[in-house]
N, C-alpha and C. Protein backbone atom coordinates (compact mmCIF):
# COMPACT_ATOMS: atom_id res chain seq x y z
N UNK A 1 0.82 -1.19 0.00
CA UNK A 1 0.00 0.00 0.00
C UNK A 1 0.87 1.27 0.00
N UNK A 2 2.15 1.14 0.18
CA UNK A 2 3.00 2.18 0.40
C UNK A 2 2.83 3.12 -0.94
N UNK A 3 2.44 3.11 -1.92
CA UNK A 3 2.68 3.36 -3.31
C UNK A 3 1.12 3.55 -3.78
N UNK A 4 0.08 3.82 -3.50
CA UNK A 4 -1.08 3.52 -3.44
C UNK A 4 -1.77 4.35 -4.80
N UNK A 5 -2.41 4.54 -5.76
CA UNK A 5 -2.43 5.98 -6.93
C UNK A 5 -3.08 6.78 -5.65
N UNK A 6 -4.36 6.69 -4.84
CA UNK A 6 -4.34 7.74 -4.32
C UNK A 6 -3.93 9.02 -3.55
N UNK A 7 -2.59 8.16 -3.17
CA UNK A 7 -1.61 9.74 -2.76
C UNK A 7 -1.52 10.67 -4.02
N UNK A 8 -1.18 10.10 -5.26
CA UNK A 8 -1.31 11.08 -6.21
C UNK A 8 -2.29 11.35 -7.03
N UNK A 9 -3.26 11.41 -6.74
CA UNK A 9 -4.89 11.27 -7.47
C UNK A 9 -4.72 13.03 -6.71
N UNK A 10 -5.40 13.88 -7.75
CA UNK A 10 -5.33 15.64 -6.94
C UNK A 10 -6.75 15.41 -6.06
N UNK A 11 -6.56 16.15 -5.00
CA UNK A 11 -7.57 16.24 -4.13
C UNK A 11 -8.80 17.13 -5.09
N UNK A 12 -8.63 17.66 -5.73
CA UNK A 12 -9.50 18.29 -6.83
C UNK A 12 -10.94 17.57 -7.52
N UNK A 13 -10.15 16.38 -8.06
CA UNK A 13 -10.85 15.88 -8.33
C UNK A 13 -11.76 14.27 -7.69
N UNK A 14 -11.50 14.49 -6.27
CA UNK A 14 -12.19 14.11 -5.52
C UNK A 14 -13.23 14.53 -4.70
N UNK A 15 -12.38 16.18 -4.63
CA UNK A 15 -13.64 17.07 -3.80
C UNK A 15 -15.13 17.18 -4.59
N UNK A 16 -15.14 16.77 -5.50
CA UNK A 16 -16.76 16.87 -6.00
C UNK A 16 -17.68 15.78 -5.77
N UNK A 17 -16.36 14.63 -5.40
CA UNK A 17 -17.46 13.58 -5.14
C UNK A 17 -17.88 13.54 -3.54
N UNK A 18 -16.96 14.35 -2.77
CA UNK A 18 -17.38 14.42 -1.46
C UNK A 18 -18.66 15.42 -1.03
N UNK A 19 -18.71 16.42 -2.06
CA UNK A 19 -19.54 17.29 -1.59
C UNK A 19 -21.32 16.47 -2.35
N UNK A 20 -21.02 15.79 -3.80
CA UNK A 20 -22.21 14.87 -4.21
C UNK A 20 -22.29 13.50 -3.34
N UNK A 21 -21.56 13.37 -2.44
CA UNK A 21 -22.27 12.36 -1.74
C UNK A 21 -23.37 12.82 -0.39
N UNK A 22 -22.41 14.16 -0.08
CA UNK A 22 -23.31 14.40 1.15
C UNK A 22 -24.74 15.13 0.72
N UNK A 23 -24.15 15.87 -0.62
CA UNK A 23 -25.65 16.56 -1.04
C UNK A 23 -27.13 15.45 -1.40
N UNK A 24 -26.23 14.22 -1.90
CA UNK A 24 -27.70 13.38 -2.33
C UNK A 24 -28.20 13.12 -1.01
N UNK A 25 -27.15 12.78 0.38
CA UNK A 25 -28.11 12.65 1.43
C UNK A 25 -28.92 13.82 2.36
N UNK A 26 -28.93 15.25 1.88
CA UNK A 26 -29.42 16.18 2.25
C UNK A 26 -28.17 17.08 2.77
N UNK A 27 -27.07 16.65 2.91
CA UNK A 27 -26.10 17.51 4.08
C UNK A 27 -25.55 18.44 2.28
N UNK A 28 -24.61 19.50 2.53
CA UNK A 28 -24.36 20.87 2.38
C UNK A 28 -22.70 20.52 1.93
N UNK A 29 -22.14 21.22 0.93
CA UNK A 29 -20.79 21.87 0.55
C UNK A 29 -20.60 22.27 1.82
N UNK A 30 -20.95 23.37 2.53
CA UNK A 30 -20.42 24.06 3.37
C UNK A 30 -20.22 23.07 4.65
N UNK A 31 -20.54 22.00 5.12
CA UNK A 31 -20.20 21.12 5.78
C UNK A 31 -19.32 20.14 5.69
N UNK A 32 -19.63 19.86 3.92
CA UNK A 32 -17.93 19.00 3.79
C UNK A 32 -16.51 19.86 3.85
N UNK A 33 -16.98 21.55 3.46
CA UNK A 33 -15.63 22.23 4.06
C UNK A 33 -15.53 22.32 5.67
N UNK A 34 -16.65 22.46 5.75
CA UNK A 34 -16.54 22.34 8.02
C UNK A 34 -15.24 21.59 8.05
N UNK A 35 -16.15 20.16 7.56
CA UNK A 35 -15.05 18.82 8.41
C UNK A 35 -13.88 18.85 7.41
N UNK A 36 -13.22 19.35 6.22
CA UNK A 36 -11.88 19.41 6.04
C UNK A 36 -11.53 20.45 6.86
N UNK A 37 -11.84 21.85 6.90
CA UNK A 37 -10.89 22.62 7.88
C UNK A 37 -11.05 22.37 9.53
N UNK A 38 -11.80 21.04 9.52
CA UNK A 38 -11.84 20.82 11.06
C UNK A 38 -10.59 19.56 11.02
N UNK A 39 -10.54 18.93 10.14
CA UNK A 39 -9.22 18.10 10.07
C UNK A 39 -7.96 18.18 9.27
N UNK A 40 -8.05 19.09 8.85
CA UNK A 40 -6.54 19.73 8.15
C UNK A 40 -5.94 21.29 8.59
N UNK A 41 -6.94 22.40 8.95
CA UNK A 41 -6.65 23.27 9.80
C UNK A 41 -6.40 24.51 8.66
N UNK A 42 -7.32 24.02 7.32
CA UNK A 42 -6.64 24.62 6.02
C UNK A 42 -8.06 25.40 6.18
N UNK A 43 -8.26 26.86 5.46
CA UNK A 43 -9.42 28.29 5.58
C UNK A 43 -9.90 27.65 4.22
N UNK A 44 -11.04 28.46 3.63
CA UNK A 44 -11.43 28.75 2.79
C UNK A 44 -10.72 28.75 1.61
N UNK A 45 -9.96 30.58 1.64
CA UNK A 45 -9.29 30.69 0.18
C UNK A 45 -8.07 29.50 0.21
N UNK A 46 -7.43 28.76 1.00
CA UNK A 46 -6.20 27.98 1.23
C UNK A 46 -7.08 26.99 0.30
N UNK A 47 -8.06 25.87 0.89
CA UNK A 47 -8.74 25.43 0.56
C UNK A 47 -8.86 25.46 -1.48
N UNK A 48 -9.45 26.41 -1.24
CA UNK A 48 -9.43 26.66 -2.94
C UNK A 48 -8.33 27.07 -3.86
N UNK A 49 -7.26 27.24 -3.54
CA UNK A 49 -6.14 27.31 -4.07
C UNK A 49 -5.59 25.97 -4.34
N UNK A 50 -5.61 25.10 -2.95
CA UNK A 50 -5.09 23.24 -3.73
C UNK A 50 -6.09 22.70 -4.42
N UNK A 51 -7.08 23.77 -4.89
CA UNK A 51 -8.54 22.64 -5.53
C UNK A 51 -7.61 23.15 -6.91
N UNK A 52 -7.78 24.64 -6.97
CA UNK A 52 -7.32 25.39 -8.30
C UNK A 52 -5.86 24.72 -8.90
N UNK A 53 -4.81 24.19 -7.87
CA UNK A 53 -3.69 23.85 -8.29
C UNK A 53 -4.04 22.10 -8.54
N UNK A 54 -4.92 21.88 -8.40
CA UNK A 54 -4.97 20.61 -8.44
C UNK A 54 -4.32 19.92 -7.45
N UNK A 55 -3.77 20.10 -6.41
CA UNK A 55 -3.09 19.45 -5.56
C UNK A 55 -3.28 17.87 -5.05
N UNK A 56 -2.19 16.93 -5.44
CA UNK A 56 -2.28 15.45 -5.18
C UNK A 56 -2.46 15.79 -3.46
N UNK A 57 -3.12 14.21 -3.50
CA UNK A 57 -3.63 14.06 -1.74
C UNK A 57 -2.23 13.79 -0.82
N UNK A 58 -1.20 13.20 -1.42
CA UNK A 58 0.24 13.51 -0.35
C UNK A 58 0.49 15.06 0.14
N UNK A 59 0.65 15.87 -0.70
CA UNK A 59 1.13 17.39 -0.68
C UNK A 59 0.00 17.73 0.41
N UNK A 60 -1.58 17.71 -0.72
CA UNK A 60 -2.60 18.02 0.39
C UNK A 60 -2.43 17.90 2.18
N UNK A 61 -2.55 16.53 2.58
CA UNK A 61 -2.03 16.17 3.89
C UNK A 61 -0.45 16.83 4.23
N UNK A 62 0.25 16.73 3.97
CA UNK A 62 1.57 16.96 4.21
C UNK A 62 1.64 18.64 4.45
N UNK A 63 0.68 19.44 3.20
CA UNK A 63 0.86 20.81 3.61
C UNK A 63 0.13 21.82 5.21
N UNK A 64 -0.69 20.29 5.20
CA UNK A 64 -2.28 20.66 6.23
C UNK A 64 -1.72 21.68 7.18
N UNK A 65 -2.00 22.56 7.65
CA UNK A 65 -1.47 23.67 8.76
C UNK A 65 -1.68 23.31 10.03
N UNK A 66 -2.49 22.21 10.34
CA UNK A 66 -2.59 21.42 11.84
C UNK A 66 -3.68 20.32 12.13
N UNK A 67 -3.35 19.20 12.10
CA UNK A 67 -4.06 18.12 12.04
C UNK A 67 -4.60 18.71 12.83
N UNK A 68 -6.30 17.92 13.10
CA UNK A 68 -7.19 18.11 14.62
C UNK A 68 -6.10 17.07 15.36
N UNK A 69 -6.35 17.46 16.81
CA UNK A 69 -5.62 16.69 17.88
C UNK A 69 -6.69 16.08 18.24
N UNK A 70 -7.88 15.62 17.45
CA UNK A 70 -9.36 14.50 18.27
C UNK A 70 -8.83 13.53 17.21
N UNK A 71 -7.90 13.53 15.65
CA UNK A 71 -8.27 12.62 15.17
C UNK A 71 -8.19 10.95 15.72
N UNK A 72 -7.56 11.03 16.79
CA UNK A 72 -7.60 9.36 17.61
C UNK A 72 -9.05 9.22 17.79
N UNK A 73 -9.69 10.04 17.64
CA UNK A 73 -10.82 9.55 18.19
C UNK A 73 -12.02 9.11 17.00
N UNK A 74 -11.30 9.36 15.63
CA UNK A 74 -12.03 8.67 14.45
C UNK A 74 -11.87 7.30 14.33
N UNK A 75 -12.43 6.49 15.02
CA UNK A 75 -12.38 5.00 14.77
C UNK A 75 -13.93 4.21 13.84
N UNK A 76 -12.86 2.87 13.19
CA UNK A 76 -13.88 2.16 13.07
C UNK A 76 -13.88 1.46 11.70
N UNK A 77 -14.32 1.08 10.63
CA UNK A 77 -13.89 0.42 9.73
C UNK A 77 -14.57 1.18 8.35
N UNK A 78 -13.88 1.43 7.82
CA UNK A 78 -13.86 2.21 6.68
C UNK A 78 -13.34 1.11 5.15
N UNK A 79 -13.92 1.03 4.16
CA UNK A 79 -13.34 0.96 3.19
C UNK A 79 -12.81 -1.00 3.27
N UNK A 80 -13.05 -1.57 4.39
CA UNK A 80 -12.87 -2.80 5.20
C UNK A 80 -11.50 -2.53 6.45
N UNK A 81 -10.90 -1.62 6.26
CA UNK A 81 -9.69 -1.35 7.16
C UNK A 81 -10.65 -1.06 8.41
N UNK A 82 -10.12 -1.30 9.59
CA UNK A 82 -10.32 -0.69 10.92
C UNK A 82 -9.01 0.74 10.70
N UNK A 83 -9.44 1.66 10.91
CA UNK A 83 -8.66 3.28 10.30
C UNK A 83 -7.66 3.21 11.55
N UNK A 84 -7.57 2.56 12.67
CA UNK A 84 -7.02 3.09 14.03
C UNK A 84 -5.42 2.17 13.58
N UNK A 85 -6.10 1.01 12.63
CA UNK A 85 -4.82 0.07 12.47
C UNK A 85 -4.10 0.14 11.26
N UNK A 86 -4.43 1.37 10.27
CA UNK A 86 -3.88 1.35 9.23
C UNK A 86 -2.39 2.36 9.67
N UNK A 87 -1.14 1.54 8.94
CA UNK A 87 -0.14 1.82 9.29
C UNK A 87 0.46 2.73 8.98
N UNK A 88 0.18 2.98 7.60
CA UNK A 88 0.43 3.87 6.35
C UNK A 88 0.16 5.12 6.89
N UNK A 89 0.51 6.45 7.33
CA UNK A 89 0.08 7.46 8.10
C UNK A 89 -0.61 8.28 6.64
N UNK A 90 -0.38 8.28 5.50
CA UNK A 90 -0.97 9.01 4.76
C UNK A 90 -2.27 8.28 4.42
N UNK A 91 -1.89 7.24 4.25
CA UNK A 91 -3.47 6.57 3.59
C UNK A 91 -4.67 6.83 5.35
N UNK A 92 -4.09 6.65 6.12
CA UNK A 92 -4.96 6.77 8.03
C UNK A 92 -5.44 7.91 7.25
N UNK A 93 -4.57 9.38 7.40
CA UNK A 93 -5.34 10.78 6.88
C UNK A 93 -6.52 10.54 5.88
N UNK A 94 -6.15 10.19 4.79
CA UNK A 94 -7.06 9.75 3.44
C UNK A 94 -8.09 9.06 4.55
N UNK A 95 -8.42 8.23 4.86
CA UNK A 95 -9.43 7.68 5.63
C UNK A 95 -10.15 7.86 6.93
N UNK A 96 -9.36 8.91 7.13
CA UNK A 96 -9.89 9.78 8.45
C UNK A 96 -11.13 10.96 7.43
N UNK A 97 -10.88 11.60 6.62
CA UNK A 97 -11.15 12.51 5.81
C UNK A 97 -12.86 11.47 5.24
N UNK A 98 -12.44 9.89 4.39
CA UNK A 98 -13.76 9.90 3.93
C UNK A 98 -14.16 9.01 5.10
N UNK A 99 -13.93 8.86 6.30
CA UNK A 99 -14.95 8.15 6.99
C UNK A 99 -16.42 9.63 7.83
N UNK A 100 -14.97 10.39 7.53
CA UNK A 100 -15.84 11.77 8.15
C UNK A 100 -17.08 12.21 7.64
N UNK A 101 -16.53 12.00 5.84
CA UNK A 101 -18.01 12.35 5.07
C UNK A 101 -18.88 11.64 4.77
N UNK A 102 -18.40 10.11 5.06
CA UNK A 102 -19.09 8.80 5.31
C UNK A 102 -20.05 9.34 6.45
N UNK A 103 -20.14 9.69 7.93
CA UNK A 103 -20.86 10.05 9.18
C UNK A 103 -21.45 11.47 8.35
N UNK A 104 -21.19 11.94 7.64
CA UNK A 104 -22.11 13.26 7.33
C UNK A 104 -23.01 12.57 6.29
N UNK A 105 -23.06 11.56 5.70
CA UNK A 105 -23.95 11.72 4.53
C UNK A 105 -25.16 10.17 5.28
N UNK A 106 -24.35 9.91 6.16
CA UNK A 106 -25.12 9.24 7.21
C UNK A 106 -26.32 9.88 7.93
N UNK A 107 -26.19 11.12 8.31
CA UNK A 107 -26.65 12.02 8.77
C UNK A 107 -26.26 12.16 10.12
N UNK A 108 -25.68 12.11 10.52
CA UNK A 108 -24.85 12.69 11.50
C UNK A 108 -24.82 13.25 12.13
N UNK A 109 -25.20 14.16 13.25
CA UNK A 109 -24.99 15.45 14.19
C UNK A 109 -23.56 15.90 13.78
N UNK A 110 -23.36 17.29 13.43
CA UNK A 110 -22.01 17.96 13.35
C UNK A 110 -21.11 18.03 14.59
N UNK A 111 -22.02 17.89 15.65
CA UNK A 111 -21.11 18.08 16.72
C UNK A 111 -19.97 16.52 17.21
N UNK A 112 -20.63 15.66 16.75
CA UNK A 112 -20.14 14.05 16.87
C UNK A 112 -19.41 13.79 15.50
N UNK A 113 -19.32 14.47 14.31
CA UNK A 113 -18.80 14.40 13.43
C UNK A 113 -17.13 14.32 13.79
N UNK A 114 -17.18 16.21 14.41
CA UNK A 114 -16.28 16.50 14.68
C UNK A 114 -15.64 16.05 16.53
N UNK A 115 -16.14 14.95 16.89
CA UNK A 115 -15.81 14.98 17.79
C UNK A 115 -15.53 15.76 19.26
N UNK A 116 -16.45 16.37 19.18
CA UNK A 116 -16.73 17.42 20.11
C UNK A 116 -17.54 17.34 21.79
């Protein structure tokens, strides 16, 4: 997994499928940006600058300005991985990120999203 395409897949062209998954279940764009700048620590215009540059998901994570310090507390099985045991620290991020929008399109309370 060390080598995975999604470290280099641009976060660009993933962000549309995060914001069409939560919209078919009623939840909001403006909530799938909540929970990225609640787990990468990245604003708005920052935000739209790695969409505009296309930015791969390594750089993405790697540039993040401050992980949340709750992410220990995103557990559970994603994708078939349990996320707490994946070793790979970039692919954990990558799966911290869609288990998040996984619980939003779930419907979710925002406040348990974000661990609060």
């Amino acid at each position: 997994m060390e080598n995975h395409r999604i470290f280099t897949t641009s976060f660009a062209s993933v962000y549309p499928h995060y914001i069409a998954k939560a919209e078919k279940k009623g939840r909001t764009k403006e909530e799938v940006d909540t929970i990225i700048f609640w787990l990468t620590g990245y604003n708005e215009p920052q935000l739209q600058t790695l969409i505009d540059n296309k930015t791969d998901f390594e750089t993405f994570f790697a540039n993040a300005p401050q992980m949340n310090q709750n992410v220990s507390k995103i557990t559970g099985v994603i994708c078939g991985y349990r996320i707490e045991e994946i070793e790979n620290k970039l692919m954990q991020k990558i799966r911290y990120l869609d288990k998040l929008i996984d619980e939003l399109a779930k419907g979710k309370v925002m406040e348990k999203i974000l661990r609060n």
